[in-house]
PDB file of N, CA and C in Angstrom:
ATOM      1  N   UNK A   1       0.371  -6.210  16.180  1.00  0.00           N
ATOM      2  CA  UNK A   1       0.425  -5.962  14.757  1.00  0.00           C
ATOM      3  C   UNK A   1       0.279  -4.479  14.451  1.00  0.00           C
ATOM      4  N   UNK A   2      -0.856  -3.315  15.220  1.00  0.00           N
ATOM      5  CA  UNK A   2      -0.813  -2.424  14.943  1.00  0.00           C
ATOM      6  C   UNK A   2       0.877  -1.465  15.205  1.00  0.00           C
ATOM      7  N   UNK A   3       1.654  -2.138  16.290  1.00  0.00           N
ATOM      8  CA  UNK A   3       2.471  -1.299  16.503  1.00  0.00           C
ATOM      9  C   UNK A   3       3.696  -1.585  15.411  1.00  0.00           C
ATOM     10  N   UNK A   4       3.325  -2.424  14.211  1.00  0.00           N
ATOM     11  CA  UNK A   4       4.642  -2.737  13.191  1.00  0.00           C
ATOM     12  C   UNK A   4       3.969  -0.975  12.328  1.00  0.00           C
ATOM     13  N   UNK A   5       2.316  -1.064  12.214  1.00  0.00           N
ATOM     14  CA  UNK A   5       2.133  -0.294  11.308  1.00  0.00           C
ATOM     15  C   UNK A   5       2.349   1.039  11.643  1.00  0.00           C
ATOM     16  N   UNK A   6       2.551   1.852  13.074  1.00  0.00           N
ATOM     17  CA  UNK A   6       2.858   3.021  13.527  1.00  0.00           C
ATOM     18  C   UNK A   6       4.054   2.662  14.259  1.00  0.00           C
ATOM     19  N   UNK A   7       5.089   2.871  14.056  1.00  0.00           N
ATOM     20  CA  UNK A   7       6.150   2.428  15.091  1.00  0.00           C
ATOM     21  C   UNK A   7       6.114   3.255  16.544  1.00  0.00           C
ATOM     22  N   UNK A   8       5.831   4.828  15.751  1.00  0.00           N
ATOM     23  CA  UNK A   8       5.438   5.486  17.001  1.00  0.00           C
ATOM     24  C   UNK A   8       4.633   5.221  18.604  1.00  0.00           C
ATOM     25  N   UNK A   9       4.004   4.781  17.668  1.00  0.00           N
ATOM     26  CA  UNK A   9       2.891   3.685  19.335  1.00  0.00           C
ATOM     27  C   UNK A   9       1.835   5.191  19.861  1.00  0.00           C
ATOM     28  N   UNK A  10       1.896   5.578  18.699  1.00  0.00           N
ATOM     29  CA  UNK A  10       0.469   7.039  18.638  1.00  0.00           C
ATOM     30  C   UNK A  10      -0.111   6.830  17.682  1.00  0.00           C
ATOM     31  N   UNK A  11      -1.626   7.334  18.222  1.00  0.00           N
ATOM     32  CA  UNK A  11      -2.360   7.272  17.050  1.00  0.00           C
ATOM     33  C   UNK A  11      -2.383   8.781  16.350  1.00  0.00           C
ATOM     34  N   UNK A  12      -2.541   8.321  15.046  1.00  0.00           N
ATOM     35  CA  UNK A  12      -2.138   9.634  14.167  1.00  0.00           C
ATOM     36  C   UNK A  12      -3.536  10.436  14.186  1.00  0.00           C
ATOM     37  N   UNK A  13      -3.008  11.991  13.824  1.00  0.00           N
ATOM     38  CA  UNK A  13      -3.977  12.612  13.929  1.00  0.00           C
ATOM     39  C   UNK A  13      -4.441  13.391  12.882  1.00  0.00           C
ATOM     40  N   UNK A  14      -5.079  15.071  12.285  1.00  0.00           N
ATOM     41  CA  UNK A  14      -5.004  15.009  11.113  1.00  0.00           C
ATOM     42  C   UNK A  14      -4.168  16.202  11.075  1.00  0.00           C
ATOM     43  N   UNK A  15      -3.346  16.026  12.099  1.00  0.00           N
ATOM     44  CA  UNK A  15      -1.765  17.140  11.583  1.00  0.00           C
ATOM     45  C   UNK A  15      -0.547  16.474  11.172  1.00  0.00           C
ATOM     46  N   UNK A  16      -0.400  14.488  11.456  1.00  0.00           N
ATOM     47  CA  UNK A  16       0.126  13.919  10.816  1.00  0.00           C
ATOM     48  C   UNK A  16       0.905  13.782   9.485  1.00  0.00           C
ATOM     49  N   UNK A  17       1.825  13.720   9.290  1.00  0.00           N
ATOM     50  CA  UNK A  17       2.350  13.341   7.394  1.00  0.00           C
ATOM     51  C   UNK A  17       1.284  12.361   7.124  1.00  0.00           C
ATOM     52  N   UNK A  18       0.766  12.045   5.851  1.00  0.00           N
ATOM     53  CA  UNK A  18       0.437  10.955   5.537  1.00  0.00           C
ATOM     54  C   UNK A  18       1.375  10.062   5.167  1.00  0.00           C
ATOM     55  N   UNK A  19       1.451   8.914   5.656  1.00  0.00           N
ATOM     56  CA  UNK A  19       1.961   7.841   5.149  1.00  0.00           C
ATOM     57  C   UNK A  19       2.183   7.069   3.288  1.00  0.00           C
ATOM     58  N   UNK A  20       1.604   7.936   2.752  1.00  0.00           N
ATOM     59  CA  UNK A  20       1.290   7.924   1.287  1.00  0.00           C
ATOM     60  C   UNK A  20       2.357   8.857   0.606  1.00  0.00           C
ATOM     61  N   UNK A  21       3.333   9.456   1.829  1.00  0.00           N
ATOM     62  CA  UNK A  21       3.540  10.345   0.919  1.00  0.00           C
ATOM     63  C   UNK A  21       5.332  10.213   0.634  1.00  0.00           C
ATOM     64  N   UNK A  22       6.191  10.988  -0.047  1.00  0.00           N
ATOM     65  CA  UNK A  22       7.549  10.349  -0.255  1.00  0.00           C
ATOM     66  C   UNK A  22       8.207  10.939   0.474  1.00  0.00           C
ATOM     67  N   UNK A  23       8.715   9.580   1.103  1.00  0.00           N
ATOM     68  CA  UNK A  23      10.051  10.180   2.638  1.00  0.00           C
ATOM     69  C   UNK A  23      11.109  10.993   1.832  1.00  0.00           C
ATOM     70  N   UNK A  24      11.466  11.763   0.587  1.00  0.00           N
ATOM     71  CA  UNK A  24      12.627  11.826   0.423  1.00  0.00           C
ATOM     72  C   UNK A  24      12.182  13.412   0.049  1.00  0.00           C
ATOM     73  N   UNK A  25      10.895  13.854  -0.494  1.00  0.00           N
ATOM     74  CA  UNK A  25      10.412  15.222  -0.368  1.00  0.00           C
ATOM     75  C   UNK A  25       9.206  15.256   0.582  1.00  0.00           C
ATOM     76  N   UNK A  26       9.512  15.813   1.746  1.00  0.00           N
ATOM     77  CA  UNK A  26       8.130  15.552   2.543  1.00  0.00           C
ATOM     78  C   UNK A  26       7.565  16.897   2.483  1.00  0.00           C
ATOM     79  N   UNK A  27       5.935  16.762   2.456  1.00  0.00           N
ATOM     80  CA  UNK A  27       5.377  17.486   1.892  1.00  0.00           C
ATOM     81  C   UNK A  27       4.885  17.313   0.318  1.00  0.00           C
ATOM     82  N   UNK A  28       5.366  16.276  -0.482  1.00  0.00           N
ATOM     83  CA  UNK A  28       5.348  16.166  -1.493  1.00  0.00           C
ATOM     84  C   UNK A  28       3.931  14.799  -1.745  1.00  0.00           C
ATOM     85  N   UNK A  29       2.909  15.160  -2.693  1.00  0.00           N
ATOM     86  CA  UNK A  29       2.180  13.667  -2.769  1.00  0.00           C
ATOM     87  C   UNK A  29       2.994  12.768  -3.591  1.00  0.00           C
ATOM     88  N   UNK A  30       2.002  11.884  -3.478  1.00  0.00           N
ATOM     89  CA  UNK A  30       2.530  10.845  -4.171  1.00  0.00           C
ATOM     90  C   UNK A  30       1.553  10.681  -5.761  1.00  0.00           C
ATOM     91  N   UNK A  31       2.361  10.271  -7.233  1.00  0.00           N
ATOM     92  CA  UNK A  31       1.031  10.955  -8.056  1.00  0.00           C
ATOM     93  C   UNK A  31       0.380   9.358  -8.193  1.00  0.00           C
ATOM     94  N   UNK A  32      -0.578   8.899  -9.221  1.00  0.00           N
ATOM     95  CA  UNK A  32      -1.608   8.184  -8.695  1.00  0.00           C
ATOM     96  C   UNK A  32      -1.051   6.908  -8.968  1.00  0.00           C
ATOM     97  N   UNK A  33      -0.181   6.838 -10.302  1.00  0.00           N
ATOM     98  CA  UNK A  33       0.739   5.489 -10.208  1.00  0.00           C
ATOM     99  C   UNK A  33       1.993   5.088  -9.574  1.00  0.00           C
ATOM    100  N   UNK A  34       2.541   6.362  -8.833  1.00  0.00           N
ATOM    101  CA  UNK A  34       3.587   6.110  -7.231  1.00  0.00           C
ATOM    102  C   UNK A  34       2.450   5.362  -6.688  1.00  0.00           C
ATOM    103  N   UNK A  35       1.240   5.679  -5.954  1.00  0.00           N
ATOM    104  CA  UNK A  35       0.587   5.295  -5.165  1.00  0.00           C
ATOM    105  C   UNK A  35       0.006   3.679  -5.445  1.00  0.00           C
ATOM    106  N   UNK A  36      -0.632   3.417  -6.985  1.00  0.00           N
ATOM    107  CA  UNK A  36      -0.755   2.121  -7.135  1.00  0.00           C
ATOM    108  C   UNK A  36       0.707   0.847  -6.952  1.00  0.00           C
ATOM    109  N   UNK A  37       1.932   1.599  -7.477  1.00  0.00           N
ATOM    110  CA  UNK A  37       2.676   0.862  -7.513  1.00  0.00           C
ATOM    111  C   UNK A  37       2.893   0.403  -5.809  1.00  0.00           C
ATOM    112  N   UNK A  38       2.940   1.280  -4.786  1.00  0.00           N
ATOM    113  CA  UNK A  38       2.712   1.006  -3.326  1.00  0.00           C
ATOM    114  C   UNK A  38       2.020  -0.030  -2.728  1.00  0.00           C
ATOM    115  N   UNK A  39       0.463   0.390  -3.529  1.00  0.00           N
ATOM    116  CA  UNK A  39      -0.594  -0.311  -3.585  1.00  0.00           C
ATOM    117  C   UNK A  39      -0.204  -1.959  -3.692  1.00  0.00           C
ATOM    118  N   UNK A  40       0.422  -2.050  -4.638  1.00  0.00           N
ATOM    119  CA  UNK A  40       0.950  -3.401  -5.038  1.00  0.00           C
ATOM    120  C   UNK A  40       1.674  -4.202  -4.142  1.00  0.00           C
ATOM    121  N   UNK A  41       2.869  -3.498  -4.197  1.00  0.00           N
ATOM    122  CA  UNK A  41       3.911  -3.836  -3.288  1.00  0.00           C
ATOM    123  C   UNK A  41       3.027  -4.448  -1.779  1.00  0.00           C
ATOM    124  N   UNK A  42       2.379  -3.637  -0.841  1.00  0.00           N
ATOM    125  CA  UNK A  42       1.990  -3.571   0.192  1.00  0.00           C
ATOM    126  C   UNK A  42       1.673  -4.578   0.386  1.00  0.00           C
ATOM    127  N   UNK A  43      -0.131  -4.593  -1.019  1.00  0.00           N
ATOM    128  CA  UNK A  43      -0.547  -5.784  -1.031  1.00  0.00           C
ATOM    129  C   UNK A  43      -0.286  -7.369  -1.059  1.00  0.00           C
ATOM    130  N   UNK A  44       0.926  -7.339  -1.602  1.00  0.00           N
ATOM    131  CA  UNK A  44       1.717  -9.062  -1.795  1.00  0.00           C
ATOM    132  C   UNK A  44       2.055  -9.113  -0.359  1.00  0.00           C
ATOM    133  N   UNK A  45       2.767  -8.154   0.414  1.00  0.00           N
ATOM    134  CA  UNK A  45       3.492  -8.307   1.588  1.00  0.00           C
ATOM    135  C   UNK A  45       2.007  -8.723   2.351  1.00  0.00           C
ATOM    136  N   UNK A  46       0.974  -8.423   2.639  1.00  0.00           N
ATOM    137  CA  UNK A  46      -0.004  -8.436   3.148  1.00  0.00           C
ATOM    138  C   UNK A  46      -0.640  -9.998   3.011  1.00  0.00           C
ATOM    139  N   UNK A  47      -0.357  -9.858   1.592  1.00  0.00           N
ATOM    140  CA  UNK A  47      -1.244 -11.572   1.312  1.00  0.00           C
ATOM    141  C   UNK A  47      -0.482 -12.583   1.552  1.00  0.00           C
ATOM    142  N   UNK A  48       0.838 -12.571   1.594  1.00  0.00           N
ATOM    143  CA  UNK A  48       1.931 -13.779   2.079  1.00  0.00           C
ATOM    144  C   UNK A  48       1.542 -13.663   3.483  1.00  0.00           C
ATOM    145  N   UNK A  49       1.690 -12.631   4.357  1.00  0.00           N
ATOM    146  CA  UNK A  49       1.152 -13.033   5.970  1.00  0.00           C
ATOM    147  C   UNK A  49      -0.073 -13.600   6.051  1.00  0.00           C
ATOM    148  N   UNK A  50      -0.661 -13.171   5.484  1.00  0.00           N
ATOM    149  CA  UNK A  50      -2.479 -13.606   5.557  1.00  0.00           C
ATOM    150  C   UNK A  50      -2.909 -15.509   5.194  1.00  0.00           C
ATOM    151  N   UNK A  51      -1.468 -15.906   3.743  1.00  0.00           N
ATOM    152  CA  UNK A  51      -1.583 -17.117   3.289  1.00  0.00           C
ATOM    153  C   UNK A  51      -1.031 -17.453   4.580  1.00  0.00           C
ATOM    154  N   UNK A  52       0.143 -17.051   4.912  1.00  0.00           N
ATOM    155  CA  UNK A  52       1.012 -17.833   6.202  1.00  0.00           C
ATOM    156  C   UNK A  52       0.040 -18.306   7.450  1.00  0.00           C
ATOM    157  N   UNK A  53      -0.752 -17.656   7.579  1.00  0.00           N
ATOM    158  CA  UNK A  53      -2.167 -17.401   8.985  1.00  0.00           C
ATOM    159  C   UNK A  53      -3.511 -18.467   8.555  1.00  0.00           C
ATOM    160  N   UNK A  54      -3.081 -19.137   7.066  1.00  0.00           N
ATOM    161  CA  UNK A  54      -4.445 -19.689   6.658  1.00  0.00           C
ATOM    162  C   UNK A  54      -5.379 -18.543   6.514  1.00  0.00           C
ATOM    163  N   UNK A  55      -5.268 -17.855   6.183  1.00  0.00           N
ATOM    164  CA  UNK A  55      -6.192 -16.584   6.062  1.00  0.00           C
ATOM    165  C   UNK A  55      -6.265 -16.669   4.488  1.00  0.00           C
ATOM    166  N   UNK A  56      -6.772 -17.936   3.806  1.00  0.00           N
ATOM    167  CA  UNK A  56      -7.028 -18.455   2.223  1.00  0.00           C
ATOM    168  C   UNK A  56      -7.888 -16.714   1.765  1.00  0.00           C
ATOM    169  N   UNK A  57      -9.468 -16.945   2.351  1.00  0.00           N
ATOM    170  CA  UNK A  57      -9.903 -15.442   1.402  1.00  0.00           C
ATOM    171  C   UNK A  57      -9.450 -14.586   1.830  1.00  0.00           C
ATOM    172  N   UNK A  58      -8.688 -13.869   2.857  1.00  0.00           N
ATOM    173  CA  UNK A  58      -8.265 -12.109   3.069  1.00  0.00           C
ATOM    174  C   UNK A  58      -6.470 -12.561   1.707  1.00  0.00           C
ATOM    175  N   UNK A  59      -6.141 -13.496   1.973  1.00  0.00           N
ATOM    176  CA  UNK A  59      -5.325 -13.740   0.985  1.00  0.00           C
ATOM    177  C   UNK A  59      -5.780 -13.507  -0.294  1.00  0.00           C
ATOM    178  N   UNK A  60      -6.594 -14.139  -0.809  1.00  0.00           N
ATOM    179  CA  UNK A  60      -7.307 -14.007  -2.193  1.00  0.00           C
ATOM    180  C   UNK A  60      -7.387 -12.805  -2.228  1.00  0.00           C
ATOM    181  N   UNK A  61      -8.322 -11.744  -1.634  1.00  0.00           N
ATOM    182  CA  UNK A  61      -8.914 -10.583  -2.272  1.00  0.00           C
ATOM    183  C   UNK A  61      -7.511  -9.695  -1.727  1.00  0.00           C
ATOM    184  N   UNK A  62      -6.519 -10.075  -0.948  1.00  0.00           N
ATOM    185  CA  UNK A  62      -5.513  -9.175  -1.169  1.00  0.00           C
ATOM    186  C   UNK A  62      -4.546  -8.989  -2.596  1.00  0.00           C
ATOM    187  N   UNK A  63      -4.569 -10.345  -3.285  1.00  0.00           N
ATOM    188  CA  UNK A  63      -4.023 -10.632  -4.515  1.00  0.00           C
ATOM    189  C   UNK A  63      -4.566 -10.190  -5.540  1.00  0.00           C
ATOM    190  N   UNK A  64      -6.270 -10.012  -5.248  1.00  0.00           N
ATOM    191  CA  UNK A  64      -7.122  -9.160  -6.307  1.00  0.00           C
ATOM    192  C   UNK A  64      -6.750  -7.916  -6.096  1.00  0.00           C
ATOM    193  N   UNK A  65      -6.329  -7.213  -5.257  1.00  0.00           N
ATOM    194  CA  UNK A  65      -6.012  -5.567  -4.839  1.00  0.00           C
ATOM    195  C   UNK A  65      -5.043  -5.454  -5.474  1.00  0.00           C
ATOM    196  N   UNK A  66      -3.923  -6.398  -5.672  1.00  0.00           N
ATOM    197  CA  UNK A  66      -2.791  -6.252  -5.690  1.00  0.00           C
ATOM    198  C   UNK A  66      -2.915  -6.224  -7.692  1.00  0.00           C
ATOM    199  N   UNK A  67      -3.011  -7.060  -7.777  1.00  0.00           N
ATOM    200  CA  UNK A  67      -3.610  -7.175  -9.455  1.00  0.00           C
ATOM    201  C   UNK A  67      -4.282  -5.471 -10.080  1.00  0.00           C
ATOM    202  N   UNK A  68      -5.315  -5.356  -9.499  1.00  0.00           N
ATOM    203  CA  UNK A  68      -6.023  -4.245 -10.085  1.00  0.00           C
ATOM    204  C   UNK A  68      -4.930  -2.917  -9.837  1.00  0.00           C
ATOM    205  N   UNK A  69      -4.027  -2.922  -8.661  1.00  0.00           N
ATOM    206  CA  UNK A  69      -2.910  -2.191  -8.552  1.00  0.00           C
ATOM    207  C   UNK A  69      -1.628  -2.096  -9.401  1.00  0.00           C
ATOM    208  N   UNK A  70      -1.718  -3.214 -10.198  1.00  0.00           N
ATOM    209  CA  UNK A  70      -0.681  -3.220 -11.128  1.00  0.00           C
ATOM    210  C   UNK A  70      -1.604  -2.965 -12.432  1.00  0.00           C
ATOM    211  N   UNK A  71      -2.688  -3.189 -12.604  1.00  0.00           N
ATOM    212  CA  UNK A  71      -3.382  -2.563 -14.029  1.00  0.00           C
ATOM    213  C   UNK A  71      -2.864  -1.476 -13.695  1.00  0.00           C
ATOM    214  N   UNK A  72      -3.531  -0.735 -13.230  1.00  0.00           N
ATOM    215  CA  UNK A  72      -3.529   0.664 -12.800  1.00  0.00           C
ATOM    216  C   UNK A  72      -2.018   1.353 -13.144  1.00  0.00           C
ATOM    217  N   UNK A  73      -0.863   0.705 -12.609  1.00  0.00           N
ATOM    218  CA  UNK A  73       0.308   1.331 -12.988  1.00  0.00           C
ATOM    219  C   UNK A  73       0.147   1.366 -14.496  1.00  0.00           C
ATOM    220  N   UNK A  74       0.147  -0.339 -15.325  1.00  0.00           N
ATOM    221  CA  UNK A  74      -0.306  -0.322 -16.441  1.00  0.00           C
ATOM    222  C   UNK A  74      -0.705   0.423 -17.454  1.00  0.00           C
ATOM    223  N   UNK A  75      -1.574   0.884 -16.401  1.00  0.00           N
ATOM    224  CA  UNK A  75      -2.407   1.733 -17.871  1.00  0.00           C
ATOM    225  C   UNK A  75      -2.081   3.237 -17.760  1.00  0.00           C
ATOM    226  N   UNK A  76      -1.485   3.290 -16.573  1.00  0.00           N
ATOM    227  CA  UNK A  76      -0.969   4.852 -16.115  1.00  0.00           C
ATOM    228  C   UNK A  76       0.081   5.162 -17.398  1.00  0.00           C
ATOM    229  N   UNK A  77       0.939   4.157 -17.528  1.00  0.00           N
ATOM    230  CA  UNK A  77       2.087   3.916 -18.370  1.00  0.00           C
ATOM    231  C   UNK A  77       1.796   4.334 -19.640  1.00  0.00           C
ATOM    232  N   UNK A  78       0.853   3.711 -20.295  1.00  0.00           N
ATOM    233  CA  UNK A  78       0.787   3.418 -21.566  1.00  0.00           C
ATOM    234  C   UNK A  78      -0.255   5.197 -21.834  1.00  0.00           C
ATOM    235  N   UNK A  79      -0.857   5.904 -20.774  1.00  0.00           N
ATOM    236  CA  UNK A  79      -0.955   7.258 -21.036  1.00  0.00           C
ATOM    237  C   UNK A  79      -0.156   8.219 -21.057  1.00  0.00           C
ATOM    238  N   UNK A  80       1.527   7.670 -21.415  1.00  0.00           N
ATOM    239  CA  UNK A  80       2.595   8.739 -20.914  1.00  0.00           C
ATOM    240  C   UNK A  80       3.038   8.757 -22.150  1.00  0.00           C
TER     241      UNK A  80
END
């Protein structure tokens, strides 16, 4: 499983890109509702494997992550 999340098959170090950040300007962050909306996304993908595994609570509190990740875009929104 770890090698889906680094394809590289290295462990990263802290001269690494972060993974947070956008493949299309690298070097570039990500601002805080790019990052929740990620947040989101990730999280569903995460909690469907976890339901698939019987993994009922890492499922649950991934769906709570995923929730408070979409407030967050939410309310990012409605400050623009």
């Amino acid at each position: 499983m770890t090698k889906a999340l680094r394809p590289s098959g290295k462990d990263p170090s802290a001269n690494d890109v972060s993974g947070a950040e956008d493949s299309d300007r690298p070097g570039r962050k990500m601002s805080p509702a790019e990052t929740a909306q990620y947040v989101a996304e990730f999280s569903a993908e995460l909690s469907y494997l976890a339901r698939e595994a019987n993994l009922d609570l890492l499922a649950y509190l991934l769906d709570m992550a995923r929730l408070e990740a979409i407030r967050a875009v939410q309310s990012g929104d409605k400050s623009d």
